[in-house]
N, C-alpha and C. Protein backbone atom coordinates (compact mmCIF):
# COMPACT_ATOMS: atom_id res chain seq x y z
N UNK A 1 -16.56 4.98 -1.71
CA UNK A 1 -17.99 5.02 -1.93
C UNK A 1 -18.53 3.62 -2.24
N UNK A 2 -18.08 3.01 -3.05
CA UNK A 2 -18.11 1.52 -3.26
C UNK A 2 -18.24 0.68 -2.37
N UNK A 3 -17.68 0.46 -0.99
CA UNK A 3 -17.60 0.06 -0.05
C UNK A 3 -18.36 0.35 1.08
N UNK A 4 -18.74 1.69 0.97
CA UNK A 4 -20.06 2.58 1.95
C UNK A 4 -21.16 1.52 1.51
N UNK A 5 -21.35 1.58 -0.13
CA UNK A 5 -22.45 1.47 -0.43
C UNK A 5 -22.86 -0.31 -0.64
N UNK A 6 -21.60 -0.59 -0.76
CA UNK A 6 -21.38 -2.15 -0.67
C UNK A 6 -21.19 -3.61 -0.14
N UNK A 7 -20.73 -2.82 1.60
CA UNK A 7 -20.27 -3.32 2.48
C UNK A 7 -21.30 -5.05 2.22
N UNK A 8 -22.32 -4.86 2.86
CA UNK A 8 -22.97 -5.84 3.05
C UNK A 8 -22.81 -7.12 2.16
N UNK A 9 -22.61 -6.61 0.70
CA UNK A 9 -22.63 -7.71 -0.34
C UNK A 9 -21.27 -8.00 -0.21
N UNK A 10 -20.41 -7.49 -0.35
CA UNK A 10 -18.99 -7.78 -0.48
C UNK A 10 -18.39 -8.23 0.99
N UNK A 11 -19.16 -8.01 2.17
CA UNK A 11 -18.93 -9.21 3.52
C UNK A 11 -19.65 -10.58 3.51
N UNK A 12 -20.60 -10.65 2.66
CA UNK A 12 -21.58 -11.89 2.98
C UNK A 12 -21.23 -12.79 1.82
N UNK A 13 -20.55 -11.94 0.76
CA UNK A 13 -20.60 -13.25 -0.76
C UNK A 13 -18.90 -12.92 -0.59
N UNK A 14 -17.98 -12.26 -0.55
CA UNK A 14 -16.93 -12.47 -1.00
C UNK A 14 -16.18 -12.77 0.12
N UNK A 15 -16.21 -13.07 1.30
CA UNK A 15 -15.70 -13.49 2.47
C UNK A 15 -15.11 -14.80 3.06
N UNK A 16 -15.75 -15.96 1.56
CA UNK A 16 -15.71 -17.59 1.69
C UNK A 16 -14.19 -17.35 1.94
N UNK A 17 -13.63 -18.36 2.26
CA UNK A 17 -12.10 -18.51 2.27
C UNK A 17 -11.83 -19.62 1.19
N UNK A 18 -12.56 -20.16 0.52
CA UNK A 18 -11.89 -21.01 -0.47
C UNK A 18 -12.01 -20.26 -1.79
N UNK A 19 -12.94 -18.71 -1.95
CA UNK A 19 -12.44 -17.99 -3.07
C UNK A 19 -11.48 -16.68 -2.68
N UNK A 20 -11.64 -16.73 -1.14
CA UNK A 20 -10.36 -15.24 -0.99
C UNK A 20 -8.69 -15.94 -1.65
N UNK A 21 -8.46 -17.28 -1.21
CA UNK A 21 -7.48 -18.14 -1.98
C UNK A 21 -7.10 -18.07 -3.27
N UNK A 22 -8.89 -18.32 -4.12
CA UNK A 22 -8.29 -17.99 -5.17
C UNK A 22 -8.07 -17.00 -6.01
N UNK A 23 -8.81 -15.83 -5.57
CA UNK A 23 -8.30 -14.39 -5.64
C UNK A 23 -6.86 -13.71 -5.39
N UNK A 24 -5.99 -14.72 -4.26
CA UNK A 24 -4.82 -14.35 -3.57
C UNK A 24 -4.35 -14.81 -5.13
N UNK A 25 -4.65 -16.11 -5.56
CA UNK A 25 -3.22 -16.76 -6.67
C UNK A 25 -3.89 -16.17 -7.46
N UNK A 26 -4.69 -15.93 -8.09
CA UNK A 26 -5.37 -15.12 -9.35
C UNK A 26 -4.26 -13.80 -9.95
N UNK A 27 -4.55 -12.68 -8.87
CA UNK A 27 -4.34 -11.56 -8.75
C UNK A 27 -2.56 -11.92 -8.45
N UNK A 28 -2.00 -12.74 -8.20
CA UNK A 28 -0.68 -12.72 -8.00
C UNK A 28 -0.18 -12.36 -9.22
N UNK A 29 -0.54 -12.63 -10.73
CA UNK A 29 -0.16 -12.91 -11.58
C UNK A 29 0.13 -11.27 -12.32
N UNK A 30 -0.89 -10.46 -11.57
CA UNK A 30 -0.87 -8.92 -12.18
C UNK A 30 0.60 -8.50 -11.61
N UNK A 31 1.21 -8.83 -10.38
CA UNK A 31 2.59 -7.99 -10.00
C UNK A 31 3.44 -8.77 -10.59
N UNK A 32 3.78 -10.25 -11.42
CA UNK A 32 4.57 -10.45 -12.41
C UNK A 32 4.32 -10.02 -13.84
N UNK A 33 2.80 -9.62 -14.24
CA UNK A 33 2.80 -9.08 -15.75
C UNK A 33 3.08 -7.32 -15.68
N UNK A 34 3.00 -6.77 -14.52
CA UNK A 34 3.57 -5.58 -13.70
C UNK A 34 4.76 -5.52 -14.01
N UNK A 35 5.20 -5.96 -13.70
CA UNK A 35 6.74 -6.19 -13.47
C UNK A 35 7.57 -6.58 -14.99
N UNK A 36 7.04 -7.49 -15.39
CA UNK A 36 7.32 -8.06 -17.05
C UNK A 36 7.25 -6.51 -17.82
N UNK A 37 6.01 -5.91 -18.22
CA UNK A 37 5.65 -5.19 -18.58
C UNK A 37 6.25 -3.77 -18.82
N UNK A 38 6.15 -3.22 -17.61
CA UNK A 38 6.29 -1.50 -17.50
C UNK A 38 7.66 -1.01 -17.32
N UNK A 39 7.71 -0.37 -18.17
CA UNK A 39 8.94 0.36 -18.39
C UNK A 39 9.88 1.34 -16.91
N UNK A 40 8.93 1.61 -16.36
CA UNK A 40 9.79 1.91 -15.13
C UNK A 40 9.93 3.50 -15.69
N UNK A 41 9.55 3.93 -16.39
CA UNK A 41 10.29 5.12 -16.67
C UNK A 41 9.52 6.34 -16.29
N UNK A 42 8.39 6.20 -15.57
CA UNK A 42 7.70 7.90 -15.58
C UNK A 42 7.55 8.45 -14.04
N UNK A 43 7.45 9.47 -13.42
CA UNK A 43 7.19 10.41 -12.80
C UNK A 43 6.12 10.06 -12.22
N UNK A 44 5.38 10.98 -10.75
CA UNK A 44 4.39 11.64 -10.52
C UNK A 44 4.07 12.53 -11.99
N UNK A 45 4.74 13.55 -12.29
CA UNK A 45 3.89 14.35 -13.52
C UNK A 45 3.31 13.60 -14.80
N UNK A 46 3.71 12.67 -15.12
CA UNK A 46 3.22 11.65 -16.14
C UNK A 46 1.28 11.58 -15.64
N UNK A 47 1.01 11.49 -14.15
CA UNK A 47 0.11 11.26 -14.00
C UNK A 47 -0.99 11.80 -14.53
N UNK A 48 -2.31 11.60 -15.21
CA UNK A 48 -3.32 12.88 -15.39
C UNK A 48 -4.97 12.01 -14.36
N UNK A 49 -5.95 13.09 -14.86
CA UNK A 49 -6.72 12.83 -13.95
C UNK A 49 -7.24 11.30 -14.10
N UNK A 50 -7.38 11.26 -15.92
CA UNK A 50 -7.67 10.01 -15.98
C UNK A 50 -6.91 8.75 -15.41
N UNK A 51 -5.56 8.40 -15.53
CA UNK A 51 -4.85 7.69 -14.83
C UNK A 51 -5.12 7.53 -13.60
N UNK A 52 -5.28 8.12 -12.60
CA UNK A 52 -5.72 8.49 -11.89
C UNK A 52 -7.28 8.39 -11.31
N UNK A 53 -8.25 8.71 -12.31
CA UNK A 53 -9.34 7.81 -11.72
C UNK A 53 -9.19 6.16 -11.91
N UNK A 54 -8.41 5.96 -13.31
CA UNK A 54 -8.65 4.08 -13.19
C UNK A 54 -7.59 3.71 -12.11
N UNK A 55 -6.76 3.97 -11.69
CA UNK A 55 -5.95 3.70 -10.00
C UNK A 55 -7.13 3.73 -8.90
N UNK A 56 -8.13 5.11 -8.48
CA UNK A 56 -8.96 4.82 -8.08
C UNK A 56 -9.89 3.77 -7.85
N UNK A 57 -10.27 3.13 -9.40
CA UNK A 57 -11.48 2.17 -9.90
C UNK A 57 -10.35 1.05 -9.27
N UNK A 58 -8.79 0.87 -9.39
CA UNK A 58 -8.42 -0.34 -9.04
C UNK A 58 -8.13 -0.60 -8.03
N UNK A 59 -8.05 0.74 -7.03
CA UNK A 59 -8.26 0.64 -5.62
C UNK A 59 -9.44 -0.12 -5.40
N UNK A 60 -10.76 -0.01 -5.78
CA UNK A 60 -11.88 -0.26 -5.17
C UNK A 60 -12.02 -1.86 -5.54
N UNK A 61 -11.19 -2.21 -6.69
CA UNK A 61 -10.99 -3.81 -6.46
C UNK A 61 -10.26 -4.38 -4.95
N UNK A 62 -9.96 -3.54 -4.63
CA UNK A 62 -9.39 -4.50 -2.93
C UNK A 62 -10.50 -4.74 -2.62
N UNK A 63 -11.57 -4.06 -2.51
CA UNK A 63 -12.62 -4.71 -1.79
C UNK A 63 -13.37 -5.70 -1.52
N UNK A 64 -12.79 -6.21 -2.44
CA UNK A 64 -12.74 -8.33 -3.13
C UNK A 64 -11.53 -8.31 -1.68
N UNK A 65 -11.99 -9.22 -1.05
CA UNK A 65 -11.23 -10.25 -0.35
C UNK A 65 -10.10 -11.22 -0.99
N UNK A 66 -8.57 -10.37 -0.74
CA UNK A 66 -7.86 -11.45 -1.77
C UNK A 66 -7.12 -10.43 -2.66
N UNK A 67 -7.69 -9.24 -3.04
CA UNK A 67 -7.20 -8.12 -3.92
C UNK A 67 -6.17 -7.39 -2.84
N UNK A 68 -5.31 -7.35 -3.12
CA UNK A 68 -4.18 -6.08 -2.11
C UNK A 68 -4.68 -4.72 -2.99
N UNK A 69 -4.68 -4.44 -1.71
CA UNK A 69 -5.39 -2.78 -2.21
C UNK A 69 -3.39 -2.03 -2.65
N UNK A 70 -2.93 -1.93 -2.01
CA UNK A 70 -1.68 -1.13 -2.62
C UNK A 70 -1.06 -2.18 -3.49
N UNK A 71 -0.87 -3.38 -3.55
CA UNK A 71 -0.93 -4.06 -4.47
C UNK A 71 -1.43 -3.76 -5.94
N UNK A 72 -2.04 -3.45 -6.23
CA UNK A 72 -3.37 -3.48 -7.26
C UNK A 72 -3.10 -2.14 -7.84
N UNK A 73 -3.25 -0.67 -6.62
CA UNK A 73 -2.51 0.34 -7.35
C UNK A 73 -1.38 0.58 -7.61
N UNK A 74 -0.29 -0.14 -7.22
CA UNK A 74 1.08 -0.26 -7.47
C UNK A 74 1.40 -0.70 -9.01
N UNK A 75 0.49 -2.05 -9.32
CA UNK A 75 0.83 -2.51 -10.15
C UNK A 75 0.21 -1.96 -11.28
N UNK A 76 -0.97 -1.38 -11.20
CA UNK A 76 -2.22 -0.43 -12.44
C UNK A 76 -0.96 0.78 -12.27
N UNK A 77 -0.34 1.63 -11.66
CA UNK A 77 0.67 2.53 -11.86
C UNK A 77 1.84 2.17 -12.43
N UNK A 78 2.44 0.97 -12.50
CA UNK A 78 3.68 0.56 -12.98
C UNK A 78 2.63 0.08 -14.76
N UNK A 79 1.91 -0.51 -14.52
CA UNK A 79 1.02 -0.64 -16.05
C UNK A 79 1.27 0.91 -17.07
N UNK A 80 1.08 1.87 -15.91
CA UNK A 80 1.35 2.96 -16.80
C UNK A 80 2.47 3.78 -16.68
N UNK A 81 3.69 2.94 -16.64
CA UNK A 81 5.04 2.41 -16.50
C UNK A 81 5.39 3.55 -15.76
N UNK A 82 4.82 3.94 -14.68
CA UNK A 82 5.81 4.60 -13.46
C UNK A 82 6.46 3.59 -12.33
N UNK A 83 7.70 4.87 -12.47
CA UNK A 83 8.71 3.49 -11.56
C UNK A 83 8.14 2.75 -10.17
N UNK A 84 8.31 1.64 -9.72
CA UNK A 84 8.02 0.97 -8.69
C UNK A 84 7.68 1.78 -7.30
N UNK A 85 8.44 2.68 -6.98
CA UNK A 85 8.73 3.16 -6.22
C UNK A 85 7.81 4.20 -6.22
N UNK A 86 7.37 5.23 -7.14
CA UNK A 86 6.52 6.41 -7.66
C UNK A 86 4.98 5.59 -7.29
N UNK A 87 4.77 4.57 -8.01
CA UNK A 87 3.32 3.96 -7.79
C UNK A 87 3.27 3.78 -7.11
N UNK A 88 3.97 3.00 -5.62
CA UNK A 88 4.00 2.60 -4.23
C UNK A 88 3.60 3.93 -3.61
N UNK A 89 4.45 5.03 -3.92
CA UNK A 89 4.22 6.18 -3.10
C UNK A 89 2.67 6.72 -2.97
N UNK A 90 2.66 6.98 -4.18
CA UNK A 90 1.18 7.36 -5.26
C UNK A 90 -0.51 6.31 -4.45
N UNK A 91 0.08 5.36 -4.48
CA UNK A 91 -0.93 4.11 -3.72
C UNK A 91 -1.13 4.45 -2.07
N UNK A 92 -0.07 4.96 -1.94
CA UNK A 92 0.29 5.29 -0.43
C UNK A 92 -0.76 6.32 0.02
N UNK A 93 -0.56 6.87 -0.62
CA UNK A 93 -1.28 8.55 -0.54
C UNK A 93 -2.89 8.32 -0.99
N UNK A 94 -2.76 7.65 -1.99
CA UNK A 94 -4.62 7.00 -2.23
C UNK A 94 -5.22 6.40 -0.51
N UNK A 95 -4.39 5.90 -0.02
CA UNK A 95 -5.12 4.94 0.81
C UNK A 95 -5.27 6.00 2.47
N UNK A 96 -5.22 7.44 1.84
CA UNK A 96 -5.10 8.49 3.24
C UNK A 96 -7.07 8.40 3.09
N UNK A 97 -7.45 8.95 2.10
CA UNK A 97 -8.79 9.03 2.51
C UNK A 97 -9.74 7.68 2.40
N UNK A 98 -9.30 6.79 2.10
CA UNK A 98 -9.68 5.56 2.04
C UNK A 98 -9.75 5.13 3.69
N UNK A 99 -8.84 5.13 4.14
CA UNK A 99 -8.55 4.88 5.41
C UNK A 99 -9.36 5.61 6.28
N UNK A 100 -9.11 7.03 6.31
CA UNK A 100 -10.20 8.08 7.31
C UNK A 100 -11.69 7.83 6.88
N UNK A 101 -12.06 7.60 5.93
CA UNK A 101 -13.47 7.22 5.74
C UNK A 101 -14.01 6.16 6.34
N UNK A 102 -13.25 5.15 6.15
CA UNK A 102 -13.40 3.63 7.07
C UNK A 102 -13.38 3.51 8.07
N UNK A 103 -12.37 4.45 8.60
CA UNK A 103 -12.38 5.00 10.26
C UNK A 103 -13.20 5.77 10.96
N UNK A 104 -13.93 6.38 10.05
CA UNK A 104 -15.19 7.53 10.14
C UNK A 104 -16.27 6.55 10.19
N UNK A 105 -16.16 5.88 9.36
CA UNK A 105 -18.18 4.74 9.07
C UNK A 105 -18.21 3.89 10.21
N UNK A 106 -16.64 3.19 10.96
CA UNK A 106 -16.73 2.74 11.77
C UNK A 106 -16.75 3.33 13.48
N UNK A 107 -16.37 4.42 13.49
CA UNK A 107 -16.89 5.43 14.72
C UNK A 107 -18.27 5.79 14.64
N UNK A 108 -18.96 5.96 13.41
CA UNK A 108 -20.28 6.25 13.48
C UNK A 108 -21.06 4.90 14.22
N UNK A 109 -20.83 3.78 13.13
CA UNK A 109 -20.97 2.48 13.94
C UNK A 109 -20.97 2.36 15.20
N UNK A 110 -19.77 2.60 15.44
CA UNK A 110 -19.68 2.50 16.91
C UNK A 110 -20.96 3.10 18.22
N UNK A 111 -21.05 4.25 17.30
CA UNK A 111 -21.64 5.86 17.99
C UNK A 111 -22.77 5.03 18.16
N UNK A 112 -23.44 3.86 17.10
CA UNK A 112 -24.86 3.49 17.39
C UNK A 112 -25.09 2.19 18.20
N UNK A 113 -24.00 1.47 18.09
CA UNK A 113 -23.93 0.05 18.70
C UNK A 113 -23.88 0.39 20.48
N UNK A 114 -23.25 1.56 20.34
CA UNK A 114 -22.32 1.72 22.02
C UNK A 114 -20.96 0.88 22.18
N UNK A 115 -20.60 1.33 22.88
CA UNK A 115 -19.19 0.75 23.58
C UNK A 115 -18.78 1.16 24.87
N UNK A 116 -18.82 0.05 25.90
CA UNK A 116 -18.24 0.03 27.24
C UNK A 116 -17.37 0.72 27.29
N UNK A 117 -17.19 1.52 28.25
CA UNK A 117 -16.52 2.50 29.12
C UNK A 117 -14.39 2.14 29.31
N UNK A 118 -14.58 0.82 29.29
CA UNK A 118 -13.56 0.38 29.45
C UNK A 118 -12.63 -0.41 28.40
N UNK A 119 -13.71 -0.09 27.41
CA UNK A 119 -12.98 -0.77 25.96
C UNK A 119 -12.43 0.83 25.14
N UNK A 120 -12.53 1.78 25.15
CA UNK A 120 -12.30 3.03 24.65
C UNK A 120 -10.88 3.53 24.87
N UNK A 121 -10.18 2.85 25.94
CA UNK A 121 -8.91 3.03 26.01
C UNK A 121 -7.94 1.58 24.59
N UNK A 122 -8.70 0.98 24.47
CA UNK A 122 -8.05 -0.51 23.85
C UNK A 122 -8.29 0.70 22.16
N UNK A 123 -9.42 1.16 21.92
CA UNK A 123 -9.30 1.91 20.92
C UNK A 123 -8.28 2.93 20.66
N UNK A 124 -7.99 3.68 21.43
CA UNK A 124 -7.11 4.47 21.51
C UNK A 124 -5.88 4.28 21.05
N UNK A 125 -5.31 2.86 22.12
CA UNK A 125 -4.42 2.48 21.86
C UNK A 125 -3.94 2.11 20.80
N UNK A 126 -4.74 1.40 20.41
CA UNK A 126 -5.09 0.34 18.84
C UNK A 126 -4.71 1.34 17.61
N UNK A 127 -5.47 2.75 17.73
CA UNK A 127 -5.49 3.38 16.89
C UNK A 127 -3.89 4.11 16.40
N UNK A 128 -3.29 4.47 17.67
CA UNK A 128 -2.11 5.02 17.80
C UNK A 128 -0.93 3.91 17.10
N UNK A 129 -1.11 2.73 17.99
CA UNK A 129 -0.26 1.66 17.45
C UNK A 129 -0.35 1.35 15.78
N UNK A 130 -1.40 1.35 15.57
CA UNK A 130 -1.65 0.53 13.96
C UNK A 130 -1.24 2.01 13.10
N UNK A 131 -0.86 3.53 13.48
CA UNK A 131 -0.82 4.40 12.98
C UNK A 131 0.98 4.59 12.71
N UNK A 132 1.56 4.40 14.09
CA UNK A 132 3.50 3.81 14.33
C UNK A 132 3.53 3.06 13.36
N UNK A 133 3.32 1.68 13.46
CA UNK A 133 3.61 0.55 12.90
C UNK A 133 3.50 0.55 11.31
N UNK A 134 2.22 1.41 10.99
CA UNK A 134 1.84 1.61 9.70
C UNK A 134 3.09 2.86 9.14
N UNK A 135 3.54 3.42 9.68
CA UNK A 135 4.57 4.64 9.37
C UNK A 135 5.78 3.54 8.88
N UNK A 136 5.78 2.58 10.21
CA UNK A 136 7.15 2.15 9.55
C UNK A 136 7.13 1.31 8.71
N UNK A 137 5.64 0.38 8.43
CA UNK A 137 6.01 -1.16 7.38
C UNK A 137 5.76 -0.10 5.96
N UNK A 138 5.37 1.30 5.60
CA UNK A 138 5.60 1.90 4.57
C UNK A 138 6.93 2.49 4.15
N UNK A 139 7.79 3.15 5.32
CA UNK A 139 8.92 3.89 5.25
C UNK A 139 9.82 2.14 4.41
N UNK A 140 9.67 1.23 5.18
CA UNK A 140 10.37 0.30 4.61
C UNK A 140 10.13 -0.60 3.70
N UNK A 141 8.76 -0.90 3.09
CA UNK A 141 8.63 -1.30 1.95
C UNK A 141 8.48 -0.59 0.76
N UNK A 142 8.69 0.57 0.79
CA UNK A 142 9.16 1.75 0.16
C UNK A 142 10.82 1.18 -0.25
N UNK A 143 11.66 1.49 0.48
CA UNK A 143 12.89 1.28 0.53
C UNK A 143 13.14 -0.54 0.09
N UNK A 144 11.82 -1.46 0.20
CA UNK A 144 12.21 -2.43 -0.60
C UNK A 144 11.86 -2.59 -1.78
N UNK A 145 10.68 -1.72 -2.26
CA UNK A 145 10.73 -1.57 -3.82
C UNK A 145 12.11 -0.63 -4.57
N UNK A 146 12.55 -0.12 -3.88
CA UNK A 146 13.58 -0.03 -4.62
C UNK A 146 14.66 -0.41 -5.14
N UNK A 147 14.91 -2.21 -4.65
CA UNK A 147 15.67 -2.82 -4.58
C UNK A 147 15.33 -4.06 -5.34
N UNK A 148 14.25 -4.39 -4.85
CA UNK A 148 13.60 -5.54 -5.67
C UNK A 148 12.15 -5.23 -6.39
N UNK A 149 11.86 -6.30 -7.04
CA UNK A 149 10.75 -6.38 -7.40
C UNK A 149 9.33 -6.56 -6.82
N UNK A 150 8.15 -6.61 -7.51
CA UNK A 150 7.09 -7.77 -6.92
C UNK A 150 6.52 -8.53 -7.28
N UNK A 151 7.88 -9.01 -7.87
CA UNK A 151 7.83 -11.19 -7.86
C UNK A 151 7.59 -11.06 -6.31
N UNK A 152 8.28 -11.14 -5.61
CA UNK A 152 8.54 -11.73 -4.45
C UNK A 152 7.19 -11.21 -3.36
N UNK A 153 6.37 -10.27 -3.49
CA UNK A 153 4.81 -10.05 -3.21
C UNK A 153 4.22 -10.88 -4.02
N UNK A 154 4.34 -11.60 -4.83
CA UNK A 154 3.68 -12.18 -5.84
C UNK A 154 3.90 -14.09 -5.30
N UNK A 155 4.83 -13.57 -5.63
CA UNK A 155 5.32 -15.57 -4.92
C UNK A 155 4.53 -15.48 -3.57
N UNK A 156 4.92 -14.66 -2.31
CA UNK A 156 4.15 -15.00 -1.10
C UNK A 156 2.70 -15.26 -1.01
N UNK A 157 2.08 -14.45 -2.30
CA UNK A 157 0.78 -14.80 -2.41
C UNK A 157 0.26 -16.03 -2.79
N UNK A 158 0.95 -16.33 -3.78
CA UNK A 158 0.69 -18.32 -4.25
C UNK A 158 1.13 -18.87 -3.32
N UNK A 159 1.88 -18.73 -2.44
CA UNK A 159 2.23 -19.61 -1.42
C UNK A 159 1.21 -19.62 -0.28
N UNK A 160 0.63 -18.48 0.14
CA UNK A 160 -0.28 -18.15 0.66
C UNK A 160 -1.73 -19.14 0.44
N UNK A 161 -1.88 -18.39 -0.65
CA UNK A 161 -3.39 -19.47 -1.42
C UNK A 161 -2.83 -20.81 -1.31
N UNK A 162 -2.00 -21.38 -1.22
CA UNK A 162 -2.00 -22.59 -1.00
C UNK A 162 -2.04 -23.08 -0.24
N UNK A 163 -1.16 -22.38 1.09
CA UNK A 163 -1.54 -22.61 1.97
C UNK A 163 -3.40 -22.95 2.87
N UNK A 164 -3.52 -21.63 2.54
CA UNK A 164 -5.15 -21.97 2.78
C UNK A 164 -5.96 -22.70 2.46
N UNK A 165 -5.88 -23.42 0.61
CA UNK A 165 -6.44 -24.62 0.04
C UNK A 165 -6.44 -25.65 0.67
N UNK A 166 -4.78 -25.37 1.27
CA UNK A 166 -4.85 -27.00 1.47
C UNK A 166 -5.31 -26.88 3.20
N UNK A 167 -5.17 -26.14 4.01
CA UNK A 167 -5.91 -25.77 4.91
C UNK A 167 -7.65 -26.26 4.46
N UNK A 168 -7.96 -25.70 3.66
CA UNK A 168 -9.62 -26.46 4.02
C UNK A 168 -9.34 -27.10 3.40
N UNK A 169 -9.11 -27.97 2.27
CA UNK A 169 -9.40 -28.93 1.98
C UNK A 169 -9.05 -30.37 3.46
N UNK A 170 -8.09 -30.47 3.92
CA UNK A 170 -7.48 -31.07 5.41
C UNK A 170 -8.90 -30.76 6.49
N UNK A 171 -9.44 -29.73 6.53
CA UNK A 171 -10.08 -29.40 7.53
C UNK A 171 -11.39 -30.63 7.27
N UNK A 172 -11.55 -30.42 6.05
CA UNK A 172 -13.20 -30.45 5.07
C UNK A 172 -12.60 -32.11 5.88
């Protein structure tokens, strides 16, 4: 809903690339105090509604450019020390109607803009592919939270933001 209702402000002000950077290293710091932090020890049943709406509320921080949306609920779920793996899942499953809604506002979109006859197959495709691909980079980063941590989501991100800094700053 946040994003229905938000789109415009949150494409036109939060889109700069020299603050999506620093949002990337900002927010890195939550999957090492994540990680520092939470006990690792609870369930899906631990969950209640409240938990559960603030996972929601920290979903809707992705919408900052720079925020990892399963990121963010991974780590607000391990905050309320469910194991790595449980919050990943849990985040997983948040991002079903997140996703069909976005996919919905943007077919409506579509419905009003139009679209050539011959671009409707590239959709199709697109849609099917990013749906495979998405099956498997979950089945397996699933299977890498269980092994490691997210330091190592955390490090790629400072490395990331730096990258890009120093990207514009070189450009500038």
């Amino acid at each position: 809903m946040v994003g229905f209702f938000w789109e415009d402000i949150i494409e036109n002000i939060f889109r700069q690339p020299f603050l999506v950077a620093l949002v990337l290293f900002a927010f890195s710091f939550t999957f090492f105090i994540a990680e520092w932090y939470s006990k690792q020890n609870k369930d899906f049943s631990s969950l209640t509604w409240k938990k559960s709406l603030v996972l929601g509320f920290a979903q809707a921080l992705a919408l900052i450019p720079g925020v990892s949306r399963s990121g963010i609920t991974i780590a607000t779920g391990m905050f309320y020390n469910l194991k790595r793996e449980i919050a990943a899942r849990f985040s997983f499953l948040m991002a079903i109607p997140v996703v069909a809604g976005a996919g919905a506002k943007k077919i409506i979109d579509l419905g009003k803009t139009g679209m050539a006859d011959d671009e409707r197959w590239f959709y199709v495709f697109g849609f099917f592919a990013s749906a495979i691909v998405g099956y498997f980079c979950i089945k397996y980063f699933l299977a890498f939270l269980k092994k490691y941590s997210l330091n190592w989501f955390a490090a790629y991100r400072i490395v990331l933001s730096l990258v890009i800094l120093i990207y514009i700053f070189v450009k500038q």
